[in-house]
C-alpha atoms as a PDB file:
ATOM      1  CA  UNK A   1      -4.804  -5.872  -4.722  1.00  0.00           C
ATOM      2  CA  UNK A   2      -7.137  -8.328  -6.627  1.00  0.00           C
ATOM      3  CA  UNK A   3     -10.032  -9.268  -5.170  1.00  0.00           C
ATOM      4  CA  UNK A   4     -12.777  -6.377  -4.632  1.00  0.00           C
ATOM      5  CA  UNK A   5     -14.001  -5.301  -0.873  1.00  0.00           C
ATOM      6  CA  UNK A   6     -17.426  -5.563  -0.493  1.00  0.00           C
ATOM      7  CA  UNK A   7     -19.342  -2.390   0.902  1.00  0.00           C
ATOM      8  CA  UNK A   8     -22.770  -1.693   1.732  1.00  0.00           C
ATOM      9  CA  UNK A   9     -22.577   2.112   1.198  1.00  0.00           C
ATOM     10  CA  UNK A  10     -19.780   4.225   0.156  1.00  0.00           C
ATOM     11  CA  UNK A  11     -19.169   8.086   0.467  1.00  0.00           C
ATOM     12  CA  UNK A  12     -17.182  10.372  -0.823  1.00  0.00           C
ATOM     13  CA  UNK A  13     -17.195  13.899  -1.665  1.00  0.00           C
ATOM     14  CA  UNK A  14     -15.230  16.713  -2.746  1.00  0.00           C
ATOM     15  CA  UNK A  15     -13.527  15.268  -5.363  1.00  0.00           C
ATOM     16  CA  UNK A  16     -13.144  18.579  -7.162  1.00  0.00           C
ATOM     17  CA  UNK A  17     -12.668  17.296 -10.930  1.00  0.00           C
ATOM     18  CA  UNK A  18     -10.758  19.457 -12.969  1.00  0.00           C
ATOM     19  CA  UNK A  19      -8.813  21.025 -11.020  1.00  0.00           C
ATOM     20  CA  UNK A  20      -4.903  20.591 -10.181  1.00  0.00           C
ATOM     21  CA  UNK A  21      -5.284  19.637  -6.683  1.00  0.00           C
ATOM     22  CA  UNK A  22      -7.503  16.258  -7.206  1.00  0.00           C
ATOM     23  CA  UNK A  23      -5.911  13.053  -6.477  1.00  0.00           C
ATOM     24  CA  UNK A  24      -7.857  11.298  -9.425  1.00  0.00           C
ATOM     25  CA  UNK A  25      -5.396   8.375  -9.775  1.00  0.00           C
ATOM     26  CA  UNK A  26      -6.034   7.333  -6.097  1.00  0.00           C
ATOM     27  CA  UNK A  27      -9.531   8.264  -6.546  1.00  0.00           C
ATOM     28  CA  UNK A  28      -9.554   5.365  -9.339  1.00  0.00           C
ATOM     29  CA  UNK A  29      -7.204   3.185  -7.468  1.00  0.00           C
ATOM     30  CA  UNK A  30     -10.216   3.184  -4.829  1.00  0.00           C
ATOM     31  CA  UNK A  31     -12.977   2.966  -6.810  1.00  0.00           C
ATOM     32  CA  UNK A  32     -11.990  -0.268  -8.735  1.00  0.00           C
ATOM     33  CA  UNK A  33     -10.913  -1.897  -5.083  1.00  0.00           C
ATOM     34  CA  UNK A  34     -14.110  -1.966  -3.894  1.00  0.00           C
ATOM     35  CA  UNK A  35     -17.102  -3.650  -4.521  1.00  0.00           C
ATOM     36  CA  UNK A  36     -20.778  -1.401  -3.219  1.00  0.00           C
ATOM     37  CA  UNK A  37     -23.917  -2.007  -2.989  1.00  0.00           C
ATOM     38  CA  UNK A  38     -24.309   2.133  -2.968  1.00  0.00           C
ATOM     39  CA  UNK A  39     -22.826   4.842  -4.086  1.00  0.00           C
ATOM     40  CA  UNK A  40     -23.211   8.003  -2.849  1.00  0.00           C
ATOM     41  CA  UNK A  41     -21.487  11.498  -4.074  1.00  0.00           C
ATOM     42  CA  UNK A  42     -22.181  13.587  -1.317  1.00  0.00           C
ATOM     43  CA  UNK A  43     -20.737  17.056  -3.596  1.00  0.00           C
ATOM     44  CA  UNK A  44     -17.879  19.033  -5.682  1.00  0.00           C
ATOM     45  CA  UNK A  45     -17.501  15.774  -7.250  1.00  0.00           C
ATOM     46  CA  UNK A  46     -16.946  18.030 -10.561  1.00  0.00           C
ATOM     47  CA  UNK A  47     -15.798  21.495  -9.473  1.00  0.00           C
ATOM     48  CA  UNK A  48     -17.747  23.431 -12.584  1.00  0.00           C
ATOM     49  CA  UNK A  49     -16.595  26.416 -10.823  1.00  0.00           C
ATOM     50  CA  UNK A  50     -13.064  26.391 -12.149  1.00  0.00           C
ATOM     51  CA  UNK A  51     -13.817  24.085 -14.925  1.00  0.00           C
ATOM     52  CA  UNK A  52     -11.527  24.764 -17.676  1.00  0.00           C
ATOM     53  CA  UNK A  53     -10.966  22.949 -21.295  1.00  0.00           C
ATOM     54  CA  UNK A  54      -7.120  23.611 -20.810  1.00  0.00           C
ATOM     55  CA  UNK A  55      -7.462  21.276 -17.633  1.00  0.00           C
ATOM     56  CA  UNK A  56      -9.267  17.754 -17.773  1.00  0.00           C
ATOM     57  CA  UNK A  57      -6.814  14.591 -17.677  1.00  0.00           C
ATOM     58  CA  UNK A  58      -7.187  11.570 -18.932  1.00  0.00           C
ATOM     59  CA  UNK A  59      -7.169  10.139 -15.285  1.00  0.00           C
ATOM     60  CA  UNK A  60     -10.030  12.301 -14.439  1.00  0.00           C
ATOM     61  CA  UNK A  61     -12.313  10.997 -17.155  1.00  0.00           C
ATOM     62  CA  UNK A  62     -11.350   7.458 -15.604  1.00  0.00           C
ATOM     63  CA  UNK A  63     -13.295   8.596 -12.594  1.00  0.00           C
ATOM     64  CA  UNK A  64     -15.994  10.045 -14.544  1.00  0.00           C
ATOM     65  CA  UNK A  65     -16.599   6.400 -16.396  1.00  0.00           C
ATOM     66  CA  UNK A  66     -16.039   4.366 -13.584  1.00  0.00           C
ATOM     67  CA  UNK A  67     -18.958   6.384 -11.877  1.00  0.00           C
ATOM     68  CA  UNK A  68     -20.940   5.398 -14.901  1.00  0.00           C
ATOM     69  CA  UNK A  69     -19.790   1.683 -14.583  1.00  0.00           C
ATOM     70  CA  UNK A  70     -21.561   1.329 -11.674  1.00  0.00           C
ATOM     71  CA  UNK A  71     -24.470   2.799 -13.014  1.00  0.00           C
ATOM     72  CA  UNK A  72     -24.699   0.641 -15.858  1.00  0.00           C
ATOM     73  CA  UNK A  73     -24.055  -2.854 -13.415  1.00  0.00           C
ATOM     74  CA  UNK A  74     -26.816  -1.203 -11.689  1.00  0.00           C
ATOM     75  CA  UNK A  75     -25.222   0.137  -8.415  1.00  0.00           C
ATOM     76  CA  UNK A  76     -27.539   3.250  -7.011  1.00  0.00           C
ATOM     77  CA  UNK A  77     -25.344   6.321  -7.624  1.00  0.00           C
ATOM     78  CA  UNK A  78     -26.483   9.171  -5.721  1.00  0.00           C
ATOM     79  CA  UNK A  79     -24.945  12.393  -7.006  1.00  0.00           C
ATOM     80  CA  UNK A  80     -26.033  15.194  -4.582  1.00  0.00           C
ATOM     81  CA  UNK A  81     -25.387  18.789  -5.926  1.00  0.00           C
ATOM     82  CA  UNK A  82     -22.208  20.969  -3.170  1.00  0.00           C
ATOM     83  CA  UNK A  83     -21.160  24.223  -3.779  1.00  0.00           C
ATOM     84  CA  UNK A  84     -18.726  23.850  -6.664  1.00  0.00           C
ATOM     85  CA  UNK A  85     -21.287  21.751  -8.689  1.00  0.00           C
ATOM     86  CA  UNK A  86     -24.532  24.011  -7.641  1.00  0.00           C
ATOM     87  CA  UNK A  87     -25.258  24.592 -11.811  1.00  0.00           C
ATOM     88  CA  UNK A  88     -26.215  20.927 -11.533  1.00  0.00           C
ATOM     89  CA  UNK A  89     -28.867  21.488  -9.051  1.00  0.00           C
ATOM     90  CA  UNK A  90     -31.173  22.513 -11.923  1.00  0.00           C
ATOM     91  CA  UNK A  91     -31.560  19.443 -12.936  1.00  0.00           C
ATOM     92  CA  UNK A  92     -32.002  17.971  -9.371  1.00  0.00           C
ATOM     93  CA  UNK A  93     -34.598  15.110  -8.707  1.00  0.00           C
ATOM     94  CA  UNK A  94     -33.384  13.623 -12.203  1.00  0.00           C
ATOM     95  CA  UNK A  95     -33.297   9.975 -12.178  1.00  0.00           C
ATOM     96  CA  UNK A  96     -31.915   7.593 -15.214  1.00  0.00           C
ATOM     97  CA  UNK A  97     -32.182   4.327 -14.124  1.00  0.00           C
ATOM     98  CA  UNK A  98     -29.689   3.623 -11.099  1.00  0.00           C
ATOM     99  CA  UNK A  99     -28.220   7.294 -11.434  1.00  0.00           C
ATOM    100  CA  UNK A 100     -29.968  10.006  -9.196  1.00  0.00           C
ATOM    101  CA  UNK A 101     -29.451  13.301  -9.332  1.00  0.00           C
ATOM    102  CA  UNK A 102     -30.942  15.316  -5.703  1.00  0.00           C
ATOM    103  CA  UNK A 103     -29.672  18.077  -3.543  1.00  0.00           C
ATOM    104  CA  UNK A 104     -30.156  15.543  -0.450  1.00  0.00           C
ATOM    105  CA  UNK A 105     -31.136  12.373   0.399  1.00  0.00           C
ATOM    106  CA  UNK A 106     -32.754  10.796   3.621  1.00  0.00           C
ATOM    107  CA  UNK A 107     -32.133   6.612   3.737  1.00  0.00           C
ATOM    108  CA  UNK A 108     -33.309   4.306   6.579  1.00  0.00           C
ATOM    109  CA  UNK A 109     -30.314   2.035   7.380  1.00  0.00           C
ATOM    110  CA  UNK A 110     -30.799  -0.908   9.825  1.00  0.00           C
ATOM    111  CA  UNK A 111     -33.749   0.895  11.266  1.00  0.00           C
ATOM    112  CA  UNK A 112     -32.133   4.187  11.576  1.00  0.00           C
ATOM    113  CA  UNK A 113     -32.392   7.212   9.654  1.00  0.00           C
ATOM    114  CA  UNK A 114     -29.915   8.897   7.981  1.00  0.00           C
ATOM    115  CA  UNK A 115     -29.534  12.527   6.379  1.00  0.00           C
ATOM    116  CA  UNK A 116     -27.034  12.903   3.909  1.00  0.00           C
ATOM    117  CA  UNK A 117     -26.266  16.847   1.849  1.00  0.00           C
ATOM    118  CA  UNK A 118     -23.034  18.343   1.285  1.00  0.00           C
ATOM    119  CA  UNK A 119     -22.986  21.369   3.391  1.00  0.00           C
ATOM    120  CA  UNK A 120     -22.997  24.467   2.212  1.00  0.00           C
ATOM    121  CA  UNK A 121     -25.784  25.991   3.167  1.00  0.00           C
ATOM    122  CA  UNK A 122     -24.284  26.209   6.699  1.00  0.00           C
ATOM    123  CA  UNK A 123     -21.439  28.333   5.189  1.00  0.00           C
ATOM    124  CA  UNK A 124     -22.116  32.353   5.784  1.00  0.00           C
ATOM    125  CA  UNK A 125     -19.711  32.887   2.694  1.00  0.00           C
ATOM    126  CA  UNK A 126     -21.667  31.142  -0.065  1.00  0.00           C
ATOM    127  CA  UNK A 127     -24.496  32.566   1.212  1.00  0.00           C
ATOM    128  CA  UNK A 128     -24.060  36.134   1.244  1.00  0.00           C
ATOM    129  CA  UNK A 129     -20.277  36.617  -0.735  1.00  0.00           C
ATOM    130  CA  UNK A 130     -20.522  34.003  -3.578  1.00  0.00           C
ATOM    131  CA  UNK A 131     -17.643  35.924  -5.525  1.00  0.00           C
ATOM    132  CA  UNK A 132     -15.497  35.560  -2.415  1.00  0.00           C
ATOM    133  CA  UNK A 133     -16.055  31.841  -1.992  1.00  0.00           C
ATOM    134  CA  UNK A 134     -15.158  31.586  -5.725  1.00  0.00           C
ATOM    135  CA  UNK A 135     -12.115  33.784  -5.385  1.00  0.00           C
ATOM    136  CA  UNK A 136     -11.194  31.770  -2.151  1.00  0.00           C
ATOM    137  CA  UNK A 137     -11.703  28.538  -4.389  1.00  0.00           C
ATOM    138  CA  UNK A 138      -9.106  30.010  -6.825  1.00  0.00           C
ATOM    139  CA  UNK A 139      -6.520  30.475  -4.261  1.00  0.00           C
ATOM    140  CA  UNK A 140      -6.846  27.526  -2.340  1.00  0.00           C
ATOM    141  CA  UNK A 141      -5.880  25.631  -5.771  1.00  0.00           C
ATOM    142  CA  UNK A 142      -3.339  27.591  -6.311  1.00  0.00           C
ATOM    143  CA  UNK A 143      -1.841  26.714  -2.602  1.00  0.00           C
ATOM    144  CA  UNK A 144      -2.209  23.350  -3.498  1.00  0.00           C
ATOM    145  CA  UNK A 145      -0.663  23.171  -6.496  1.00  0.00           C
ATOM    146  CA  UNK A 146       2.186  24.871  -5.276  1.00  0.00           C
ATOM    147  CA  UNK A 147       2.190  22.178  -2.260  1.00  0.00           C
ATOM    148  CA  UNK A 148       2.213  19.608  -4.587  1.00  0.00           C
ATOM    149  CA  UNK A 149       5.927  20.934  -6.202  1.00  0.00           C
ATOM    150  CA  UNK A 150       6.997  21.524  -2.419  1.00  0.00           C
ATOM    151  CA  UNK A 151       5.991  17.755  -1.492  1.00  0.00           C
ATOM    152  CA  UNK A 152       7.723  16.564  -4.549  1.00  0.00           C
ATOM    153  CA  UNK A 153      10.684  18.078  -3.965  1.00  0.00           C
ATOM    154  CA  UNK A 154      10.912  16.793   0.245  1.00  0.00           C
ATOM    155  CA  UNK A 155      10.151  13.305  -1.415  1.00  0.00           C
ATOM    156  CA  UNK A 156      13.053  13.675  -3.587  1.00  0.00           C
ATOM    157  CA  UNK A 157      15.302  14.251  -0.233  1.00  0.00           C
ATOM    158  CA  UNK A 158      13.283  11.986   1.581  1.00  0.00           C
ATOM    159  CA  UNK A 159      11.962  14.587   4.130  1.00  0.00           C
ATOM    160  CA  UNK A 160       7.957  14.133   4.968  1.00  0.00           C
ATOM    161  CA  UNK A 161       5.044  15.492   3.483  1.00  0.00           C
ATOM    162  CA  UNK A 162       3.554  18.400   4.862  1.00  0.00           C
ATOM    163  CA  UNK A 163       0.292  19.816   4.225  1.00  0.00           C
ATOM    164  CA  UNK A 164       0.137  24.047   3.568  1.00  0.00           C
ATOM    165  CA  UNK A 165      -4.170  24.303   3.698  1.00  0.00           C
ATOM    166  CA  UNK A 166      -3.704  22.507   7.303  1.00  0.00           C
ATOM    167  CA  UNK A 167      -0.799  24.578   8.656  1.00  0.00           C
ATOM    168  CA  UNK A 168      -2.956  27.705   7.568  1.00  0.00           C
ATOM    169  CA  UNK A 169      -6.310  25.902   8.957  1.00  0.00           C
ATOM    170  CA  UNK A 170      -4.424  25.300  12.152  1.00  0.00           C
ATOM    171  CA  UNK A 171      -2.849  28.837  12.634  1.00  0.00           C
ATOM    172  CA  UNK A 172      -6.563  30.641  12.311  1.00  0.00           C
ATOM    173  CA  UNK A 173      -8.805  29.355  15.564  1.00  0.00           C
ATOM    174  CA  UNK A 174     -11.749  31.287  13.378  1.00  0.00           C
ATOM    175  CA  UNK A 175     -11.228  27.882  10.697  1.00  0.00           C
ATOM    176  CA  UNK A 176     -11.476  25.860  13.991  1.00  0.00           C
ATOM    177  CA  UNK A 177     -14.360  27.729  15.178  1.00  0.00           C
ATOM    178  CA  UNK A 178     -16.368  27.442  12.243  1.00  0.00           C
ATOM    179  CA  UNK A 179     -15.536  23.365  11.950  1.00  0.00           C
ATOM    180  CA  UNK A 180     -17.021  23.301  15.405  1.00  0.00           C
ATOM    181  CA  UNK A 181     -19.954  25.632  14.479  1.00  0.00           C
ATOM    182  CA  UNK A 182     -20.014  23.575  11.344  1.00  0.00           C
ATOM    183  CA  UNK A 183     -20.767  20.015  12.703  1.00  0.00           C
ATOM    184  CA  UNK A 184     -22.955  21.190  15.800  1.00  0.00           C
ATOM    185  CA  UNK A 185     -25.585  23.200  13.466  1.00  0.00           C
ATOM    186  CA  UNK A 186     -25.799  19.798  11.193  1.00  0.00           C
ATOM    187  CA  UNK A 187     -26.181  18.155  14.779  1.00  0.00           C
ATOM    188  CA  UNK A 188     -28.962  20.151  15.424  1.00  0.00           C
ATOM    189  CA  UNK A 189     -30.983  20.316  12.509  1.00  0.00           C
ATOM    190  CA  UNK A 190     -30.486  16.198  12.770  1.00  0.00           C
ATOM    191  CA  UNK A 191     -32.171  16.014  16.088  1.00  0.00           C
ATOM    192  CA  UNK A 192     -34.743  18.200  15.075  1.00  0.00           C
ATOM    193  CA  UNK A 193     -35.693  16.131  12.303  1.00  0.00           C
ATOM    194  CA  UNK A 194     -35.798  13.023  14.011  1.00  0.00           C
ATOM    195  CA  UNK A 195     -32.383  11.035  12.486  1.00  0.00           C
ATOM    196  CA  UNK A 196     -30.074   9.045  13.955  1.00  0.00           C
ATOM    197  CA  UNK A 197     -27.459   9.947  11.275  1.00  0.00           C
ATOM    198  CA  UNK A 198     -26.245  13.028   9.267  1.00  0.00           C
ATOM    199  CA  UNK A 199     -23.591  13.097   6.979  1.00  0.00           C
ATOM    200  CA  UNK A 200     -21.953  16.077   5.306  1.00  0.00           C
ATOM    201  CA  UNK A 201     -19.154  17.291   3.161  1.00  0.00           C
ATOM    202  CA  UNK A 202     -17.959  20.515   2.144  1.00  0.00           C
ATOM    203  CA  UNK A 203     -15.452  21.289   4.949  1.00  0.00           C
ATOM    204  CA  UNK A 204     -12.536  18.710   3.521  1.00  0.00           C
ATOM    205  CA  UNK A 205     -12.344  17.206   7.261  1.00  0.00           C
ATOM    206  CA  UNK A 206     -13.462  13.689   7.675  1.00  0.00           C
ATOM    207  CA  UNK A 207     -14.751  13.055  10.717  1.00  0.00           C
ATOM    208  CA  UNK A 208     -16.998  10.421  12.940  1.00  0.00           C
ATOM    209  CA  UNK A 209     -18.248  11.826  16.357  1.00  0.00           C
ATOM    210  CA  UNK A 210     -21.528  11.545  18.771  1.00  0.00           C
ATOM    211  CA  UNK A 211     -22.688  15.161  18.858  1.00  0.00           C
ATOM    212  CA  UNK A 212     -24.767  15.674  22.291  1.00  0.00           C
ATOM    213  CA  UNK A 213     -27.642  18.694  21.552  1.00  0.00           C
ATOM    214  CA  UNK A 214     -29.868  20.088  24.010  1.00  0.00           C
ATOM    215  CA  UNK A 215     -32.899  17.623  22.627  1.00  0.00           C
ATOM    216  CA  UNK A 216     -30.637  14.852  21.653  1.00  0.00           C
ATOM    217  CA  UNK A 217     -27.901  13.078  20.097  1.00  0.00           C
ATOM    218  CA  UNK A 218     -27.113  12.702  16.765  1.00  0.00           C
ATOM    219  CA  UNK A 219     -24.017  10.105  14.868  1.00  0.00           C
ATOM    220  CA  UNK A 220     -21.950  13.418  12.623  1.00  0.00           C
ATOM    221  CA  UNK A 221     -19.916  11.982   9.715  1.00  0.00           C
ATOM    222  CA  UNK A 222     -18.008  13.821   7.162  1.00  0.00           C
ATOM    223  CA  UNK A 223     -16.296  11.826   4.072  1.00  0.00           C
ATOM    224  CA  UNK A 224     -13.173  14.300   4.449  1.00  0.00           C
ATOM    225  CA  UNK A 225     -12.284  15.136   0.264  1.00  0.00           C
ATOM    226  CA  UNK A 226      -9.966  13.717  -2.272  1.00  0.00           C
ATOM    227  CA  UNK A 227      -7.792  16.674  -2.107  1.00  0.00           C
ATOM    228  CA  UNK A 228      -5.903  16.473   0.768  1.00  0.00           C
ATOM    229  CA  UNK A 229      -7.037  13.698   3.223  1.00  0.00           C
ATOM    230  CA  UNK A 230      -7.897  11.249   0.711  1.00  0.00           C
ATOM    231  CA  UNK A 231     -10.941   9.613   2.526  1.00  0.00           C
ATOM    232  CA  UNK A 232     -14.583   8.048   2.467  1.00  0.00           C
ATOM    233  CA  UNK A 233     -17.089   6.839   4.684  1.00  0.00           C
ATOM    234  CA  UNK A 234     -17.950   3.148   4.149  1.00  0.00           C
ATOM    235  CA  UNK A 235     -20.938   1.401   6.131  1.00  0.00           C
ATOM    236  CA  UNK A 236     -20.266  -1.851   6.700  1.00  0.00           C
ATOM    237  CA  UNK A 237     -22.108  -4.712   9.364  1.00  0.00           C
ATOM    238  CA  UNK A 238     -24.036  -2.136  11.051  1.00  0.00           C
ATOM    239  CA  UNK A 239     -21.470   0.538  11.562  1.00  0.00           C
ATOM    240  CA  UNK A 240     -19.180   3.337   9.707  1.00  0.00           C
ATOM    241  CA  UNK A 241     -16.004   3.819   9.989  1.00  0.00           C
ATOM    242  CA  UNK A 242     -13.390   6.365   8.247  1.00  0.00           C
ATOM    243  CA  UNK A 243     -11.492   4.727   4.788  1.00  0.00           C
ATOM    244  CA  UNK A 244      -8.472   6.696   4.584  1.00  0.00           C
ATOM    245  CA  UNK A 245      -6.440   5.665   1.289  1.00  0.00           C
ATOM    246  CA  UNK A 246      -2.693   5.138   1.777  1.00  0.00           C
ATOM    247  CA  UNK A 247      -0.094   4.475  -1.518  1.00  0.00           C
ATOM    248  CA  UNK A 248       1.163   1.171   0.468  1.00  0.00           C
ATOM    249  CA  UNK A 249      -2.217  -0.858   0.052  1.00  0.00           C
ATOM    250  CA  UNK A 250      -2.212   0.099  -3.757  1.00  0.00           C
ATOM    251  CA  UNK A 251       1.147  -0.854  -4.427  1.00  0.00           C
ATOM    252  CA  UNK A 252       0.439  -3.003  -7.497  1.00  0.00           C
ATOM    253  CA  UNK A 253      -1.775  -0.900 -10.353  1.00  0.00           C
ATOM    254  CA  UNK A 254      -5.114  -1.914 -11.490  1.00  0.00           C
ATOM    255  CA  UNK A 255      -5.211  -2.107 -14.642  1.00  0.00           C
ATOM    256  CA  UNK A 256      -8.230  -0.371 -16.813  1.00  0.00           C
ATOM    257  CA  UNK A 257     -10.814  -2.231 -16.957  1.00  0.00           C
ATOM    258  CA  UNK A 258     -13.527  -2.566 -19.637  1.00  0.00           C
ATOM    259  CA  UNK A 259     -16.090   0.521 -19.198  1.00  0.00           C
ATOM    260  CA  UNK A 260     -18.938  -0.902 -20.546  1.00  0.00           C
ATOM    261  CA  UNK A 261     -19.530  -4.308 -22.888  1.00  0.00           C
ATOM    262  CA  UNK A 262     -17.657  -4.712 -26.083  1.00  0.00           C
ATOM    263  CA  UNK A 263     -20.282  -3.574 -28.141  1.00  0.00           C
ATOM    264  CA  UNK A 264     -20.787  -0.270 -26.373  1.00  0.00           C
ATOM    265  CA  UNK A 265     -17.942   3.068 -25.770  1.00  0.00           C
ATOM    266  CA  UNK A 266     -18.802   5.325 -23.087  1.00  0.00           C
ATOM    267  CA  UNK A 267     -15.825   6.591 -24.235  1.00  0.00           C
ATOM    268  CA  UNK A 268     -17.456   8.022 -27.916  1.00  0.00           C
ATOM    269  CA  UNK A 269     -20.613   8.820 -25.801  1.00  0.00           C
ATOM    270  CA  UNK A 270     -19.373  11.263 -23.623  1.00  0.00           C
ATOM    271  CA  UNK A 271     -17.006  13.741 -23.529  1.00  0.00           C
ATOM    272  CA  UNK A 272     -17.392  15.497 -20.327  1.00  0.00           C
ATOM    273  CA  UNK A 273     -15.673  18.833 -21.861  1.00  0.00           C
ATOM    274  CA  UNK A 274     -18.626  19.457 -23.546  1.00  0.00           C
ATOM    275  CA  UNK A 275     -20.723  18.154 -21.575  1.00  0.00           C
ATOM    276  CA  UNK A 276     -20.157  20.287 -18.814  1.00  0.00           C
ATOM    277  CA  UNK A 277     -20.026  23.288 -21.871  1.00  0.00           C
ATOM    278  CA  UNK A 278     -23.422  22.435 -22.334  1.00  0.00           C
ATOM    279  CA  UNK A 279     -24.436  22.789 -18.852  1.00  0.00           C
ATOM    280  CA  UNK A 280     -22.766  25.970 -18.292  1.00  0.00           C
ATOM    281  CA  UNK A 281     -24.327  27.539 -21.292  1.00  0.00           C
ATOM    282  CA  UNK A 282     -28.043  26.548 -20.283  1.00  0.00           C
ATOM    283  CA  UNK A 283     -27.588  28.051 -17.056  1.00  0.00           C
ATOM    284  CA  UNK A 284     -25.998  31.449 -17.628  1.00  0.00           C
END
């Protein structure tokens, strides 16, 4: 893949940098393949939750200064603050040059209005059990990892992938429940507030529906995660639709590109370890 697709706006969320489950390299793969206008990180892009100095690859810092290519070619990033990345929103409403830092952002997009915030505050657990969302957090990196070994070892027999978070989501109708729950409360606080759109994160399940509510209708759309499904929301001509990456479009690498000009290493400039020390270490 050569030339660059063109986007008006591009989503994504849960990323979850620094931990084992991320698919950086795809992540990357995507990034350099397209071409936006916008850019907008709708959460858990970093998961400072279970950031660790023993974990941070290289391919993860790729992501990291690709994001800050497009700031420096002046592409508006949004960065709106999820769950895993709430020590960030400290510093929300910060705003270096095309880079924006917010908890949520409202945008009026061919004459309609759109809300975009990650999520969380519709979850009961982060509200009132932090520590349990945490430990959850813990263990649902663990299952992936471990699905990670299982998948490589099917791939070695040439059996299909399965997915161990989905099987589980699937078994408990509560996890269905609260998707449902999930998408018609962001439906509903939409209509109140008079947009067309609103687009979430946080539940890792990328969807596009029309949500009827008793005073309206609202457009849902969730940007799925980089964990599992692999997917992004892309506006495009008047209309979204669902990117879902898939290893037979990428077949030929793209090569690393230059970060910034010649005369200038984002490299030397930041190192996100302790970067992200820093940020820890104001907050607690």
């Amino acid at each position: 893949m050569t030339s660059k697709r063109e986007v008006e706006i591009a989503v994504i969320s849960d990323v979850h940098l620094g931990t084992y489950g991320c698919h950086a390299k795809e992540l990357l793969k995507y990034l350099k393949s397209i071409k936006p206008k916008m850019l907008i990180l709708n959460g858990d892009i970093i998961d400072i939750w279970q950031f660790s100095k023993r974990y941070w690859p290289e391919t993860h810092m790729k992501v990291v200064r690709k994001l800050m290519k497009f700031v420096v070619e002046g592409v508006p990033v949004y960065y709106l603050t999820g769950n895993h990345d709430e020590l960030l929103r400290k510093f929300a409403d910060m705003h270096l040059g095309a880079f924006h830092l917010q908890n949520k952002l409202v945008l009026e997009i061919d004459g309609k209005k759109a809300w975009f915030f990650h999520g969380d505050i519709f979850d009961v657990t982060m509200q009132h059990s932090k520590w349990l969302a945490k430990l959850g957090a813990v263990g649902y990196d663990t299952l992936i990892l471990i699905n990670s070994f299982v998948n490589w070892g099917l791939k070695i027999f040439g059996r299909e992938k399965m997915s161990f978070s989905k099987k589980v989501k699937e078994s408990f109708k509560d996890a269905v429940k609260f998707i449902n729950s999930f998408e018609q409360t962001a439906a509903e606080l939409a209509v109140e507030k008079g947009y067309e759109y609103v687009v979430c994160g946080h539940i890792h399940q990328p969807e596009m529906r029309g949500i009827e509510t008793e005073n309206g209708s609202v457009t849902y759309l969730n940007s799925g995660d980089w964990i599992e499904n692999l997917t992004a929301l892309e506006y495009n001509n008047k209309a979204w639709k669902i990117f879902k990456y898939e290893a037979k479009d990428y077949e030929t690498d793209i090569e690393e590109e230059g970060i910034l000009s010649d005369s200038e290493d984002l490299h030397s400039k930041l190192d996100i370890n302790v970067l992200l020390q820093k940020i820890k270490l104001e907050i607690v």
